[in-house]
N, C-alpha and C. Protein backbone atom coordinates (compact mmCIF):
# COMPACT_ATOMS: atom_id res chain seq x y z
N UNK A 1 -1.36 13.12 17.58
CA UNK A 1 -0.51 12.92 16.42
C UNK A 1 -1.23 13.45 15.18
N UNK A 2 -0.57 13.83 14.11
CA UNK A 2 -1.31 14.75 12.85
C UNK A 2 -0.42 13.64 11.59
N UNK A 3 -1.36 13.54 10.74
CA UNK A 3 -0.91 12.86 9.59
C UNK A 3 -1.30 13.43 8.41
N UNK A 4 -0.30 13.77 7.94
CA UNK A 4 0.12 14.15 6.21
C UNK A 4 0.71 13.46 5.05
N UNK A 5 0.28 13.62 3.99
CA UNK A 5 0.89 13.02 2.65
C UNK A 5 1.69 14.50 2.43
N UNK A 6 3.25 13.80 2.52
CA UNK A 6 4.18 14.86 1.96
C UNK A 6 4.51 14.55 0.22
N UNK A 7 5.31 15.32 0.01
CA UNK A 7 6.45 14.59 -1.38
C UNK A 7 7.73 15.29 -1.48
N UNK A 8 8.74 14.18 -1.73
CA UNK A 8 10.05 15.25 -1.66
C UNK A 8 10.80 14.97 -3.15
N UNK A 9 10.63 15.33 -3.99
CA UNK A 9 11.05 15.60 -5.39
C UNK A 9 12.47 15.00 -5.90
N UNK A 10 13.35 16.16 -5.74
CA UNK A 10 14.93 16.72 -5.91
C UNK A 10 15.55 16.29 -4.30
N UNK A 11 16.58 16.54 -5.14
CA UNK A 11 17.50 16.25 -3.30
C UNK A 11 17.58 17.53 -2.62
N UNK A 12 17.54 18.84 -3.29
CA UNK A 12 17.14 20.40 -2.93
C UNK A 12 16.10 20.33 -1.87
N UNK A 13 15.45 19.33 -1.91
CA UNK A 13 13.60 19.38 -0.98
C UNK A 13 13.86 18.32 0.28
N UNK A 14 14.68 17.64 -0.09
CA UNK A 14 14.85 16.85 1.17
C UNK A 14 15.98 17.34 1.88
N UNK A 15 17.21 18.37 1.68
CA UNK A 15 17.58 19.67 2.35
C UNK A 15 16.88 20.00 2.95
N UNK A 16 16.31 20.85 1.90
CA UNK A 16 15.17 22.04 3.19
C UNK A 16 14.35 21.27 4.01
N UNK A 17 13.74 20.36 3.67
CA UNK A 17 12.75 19.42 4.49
C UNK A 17 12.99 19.32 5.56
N UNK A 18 14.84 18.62 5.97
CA UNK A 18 15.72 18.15 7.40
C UNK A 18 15.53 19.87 7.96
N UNK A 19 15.81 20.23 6.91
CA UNK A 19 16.58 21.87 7.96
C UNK A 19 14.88 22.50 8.43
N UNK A 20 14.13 22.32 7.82
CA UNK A 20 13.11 22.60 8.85
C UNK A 20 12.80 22.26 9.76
N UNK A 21 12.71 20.93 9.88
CA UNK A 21 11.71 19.40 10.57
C UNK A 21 13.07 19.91 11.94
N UNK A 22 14.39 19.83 11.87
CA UNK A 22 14.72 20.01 12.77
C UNK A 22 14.85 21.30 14.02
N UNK A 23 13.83 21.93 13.29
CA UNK A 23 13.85 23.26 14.19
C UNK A 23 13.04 22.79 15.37
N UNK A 24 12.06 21.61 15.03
CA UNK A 24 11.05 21.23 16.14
C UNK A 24 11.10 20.10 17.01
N UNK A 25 10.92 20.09 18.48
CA UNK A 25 11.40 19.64 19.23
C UNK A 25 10.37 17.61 19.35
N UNK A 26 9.33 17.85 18.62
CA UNK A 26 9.07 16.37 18.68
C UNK A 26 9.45 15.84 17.65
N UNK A 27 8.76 14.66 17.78
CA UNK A 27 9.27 13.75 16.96
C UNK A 27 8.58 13.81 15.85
N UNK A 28 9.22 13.27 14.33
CA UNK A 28 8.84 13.43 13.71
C UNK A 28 8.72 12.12 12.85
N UNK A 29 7.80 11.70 12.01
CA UNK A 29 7.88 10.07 10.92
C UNK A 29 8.07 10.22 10.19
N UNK A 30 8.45 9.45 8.89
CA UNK A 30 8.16 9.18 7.82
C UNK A 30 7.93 7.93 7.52
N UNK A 31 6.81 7.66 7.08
CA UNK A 31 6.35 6.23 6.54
C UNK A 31 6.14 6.00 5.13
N UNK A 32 6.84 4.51 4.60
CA UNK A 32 6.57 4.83 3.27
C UNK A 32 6.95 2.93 3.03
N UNK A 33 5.35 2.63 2.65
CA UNK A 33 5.44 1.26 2.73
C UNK A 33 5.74 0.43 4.44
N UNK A 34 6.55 -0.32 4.52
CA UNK A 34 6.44 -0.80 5.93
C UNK A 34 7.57 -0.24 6.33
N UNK A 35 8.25 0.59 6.24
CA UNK A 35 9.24 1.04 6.45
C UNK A 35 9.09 2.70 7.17
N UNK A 36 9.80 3.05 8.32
CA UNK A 36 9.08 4.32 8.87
C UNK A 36 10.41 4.76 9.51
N UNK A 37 10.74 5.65 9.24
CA UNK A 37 12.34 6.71 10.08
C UNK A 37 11.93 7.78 10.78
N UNK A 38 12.95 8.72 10.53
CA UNK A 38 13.28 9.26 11.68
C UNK A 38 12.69 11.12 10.79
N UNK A 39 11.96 11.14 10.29
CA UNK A 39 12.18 12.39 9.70
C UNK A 39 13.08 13.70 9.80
N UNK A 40 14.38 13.31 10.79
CA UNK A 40 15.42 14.35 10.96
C UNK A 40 16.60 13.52 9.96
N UNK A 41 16.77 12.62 9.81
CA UNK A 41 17.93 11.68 9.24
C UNK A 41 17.72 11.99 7.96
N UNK A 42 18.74 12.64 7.43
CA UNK A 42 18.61 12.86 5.64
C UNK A 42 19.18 11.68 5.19
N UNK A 43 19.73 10.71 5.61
CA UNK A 43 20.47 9.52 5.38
C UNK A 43 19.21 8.14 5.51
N UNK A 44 18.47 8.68 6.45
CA UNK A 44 17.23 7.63 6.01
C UNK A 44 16.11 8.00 5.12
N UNK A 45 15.80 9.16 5.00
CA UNK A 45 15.17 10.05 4.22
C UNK A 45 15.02 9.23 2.93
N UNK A 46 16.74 9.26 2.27
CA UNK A 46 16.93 8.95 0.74
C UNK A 46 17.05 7.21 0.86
N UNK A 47 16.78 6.31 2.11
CA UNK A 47 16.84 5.53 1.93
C UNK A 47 15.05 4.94 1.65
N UNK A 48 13.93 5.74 1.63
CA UNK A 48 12.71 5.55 1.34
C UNK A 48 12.76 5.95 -0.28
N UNK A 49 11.71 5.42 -1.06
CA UNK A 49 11.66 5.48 -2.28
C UNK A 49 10.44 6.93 -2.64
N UNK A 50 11.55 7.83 -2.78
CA UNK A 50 10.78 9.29 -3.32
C UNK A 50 10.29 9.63 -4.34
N UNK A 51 9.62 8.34 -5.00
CA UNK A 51 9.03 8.84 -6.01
C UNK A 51 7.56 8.68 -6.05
N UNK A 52 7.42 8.34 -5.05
CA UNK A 52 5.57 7.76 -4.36
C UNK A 52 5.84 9.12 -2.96
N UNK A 53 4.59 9.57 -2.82
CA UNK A 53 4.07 10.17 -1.77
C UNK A 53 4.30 9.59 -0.56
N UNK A 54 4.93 10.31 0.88
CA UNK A 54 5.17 9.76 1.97
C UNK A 54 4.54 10.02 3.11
N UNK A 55 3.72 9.42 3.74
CA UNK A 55 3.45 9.91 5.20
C UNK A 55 4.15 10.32 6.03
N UNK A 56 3.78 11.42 6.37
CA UNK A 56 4.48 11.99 7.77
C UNK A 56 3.29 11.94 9.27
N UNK A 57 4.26 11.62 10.10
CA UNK A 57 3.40 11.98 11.25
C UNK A 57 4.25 12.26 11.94
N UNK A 58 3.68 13.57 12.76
CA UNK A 58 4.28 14.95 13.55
C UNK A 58 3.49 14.32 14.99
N UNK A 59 4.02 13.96 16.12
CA UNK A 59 3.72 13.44 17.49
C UNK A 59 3.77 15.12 18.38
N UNK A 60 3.12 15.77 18.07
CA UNK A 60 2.79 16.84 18.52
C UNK A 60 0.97 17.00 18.51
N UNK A 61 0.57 18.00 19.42
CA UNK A 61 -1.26 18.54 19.83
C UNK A 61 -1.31 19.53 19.10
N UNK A 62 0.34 20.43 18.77
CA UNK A 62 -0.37 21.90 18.34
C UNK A 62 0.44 21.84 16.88
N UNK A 63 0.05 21.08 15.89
CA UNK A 63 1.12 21.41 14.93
C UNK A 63 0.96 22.53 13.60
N UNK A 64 0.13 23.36 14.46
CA UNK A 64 -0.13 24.47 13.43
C UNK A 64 1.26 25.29 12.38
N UNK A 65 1.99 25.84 13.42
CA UNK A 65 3.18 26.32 12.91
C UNK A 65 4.06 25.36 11.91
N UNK A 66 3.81 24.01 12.17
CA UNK A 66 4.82 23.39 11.78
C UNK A 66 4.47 22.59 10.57
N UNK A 67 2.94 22.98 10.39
CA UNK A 67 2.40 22.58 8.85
C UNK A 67 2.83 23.64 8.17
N UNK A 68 2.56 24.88 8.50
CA UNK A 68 2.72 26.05 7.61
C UNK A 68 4.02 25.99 7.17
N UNK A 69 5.21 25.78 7.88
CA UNK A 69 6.50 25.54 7.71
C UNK A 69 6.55 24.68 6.71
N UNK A 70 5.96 23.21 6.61
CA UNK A 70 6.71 22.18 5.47
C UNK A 70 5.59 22.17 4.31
N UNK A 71 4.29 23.29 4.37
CA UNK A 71 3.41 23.30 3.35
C UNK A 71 3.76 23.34 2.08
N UNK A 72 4.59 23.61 1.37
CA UNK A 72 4.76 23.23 0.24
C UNK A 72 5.43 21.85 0.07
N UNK A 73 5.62 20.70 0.44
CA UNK A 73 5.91 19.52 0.75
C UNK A 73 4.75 18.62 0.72
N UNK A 74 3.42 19.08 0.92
CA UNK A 74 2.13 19.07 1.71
C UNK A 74 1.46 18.29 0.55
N UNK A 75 1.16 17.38 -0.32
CA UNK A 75 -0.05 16.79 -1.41
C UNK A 75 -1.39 16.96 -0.73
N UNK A 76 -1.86 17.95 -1.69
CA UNK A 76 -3.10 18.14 -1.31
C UNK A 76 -4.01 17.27 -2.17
């Protein structure tokens, strides 16, 4: 499993965010506080509070491609 601090801004970013995240076949998190979804659900998405930084965790070994994909999302 790989863990990232994302951020999703505008509702424009949590668009593109779904339409990426769903190109890939595992699963995907979002955690934010005790609360953790489905990172394909744009309907649970906006039900986390986007104005604090969110964990993601990608249940994948190789998630090279699929950082580069949501890297601008990425808090470095």
């Amino acid at each position: 499993m790989t863990k990232v601090t994302i951020s999703l801004q505008a509702i424009n970013d949590v668009k593109e965010f779904v339409n990426i995240v769903m190109r890939y076949d595992f699963d995907i998190d979002l955690v934010s506080g005790r609360y953790a979804i489905d990172a394909k659900s744009i309907m649970g998405i906006f039900s986390l509070d986007l104005s604090k930084p969110i964990e993601l965790n990608a249940h994948t070994d190789e998630p090279d491609s699929f950082l580069k994909a949501i890297s601008k999302f990425i808090v470095k």
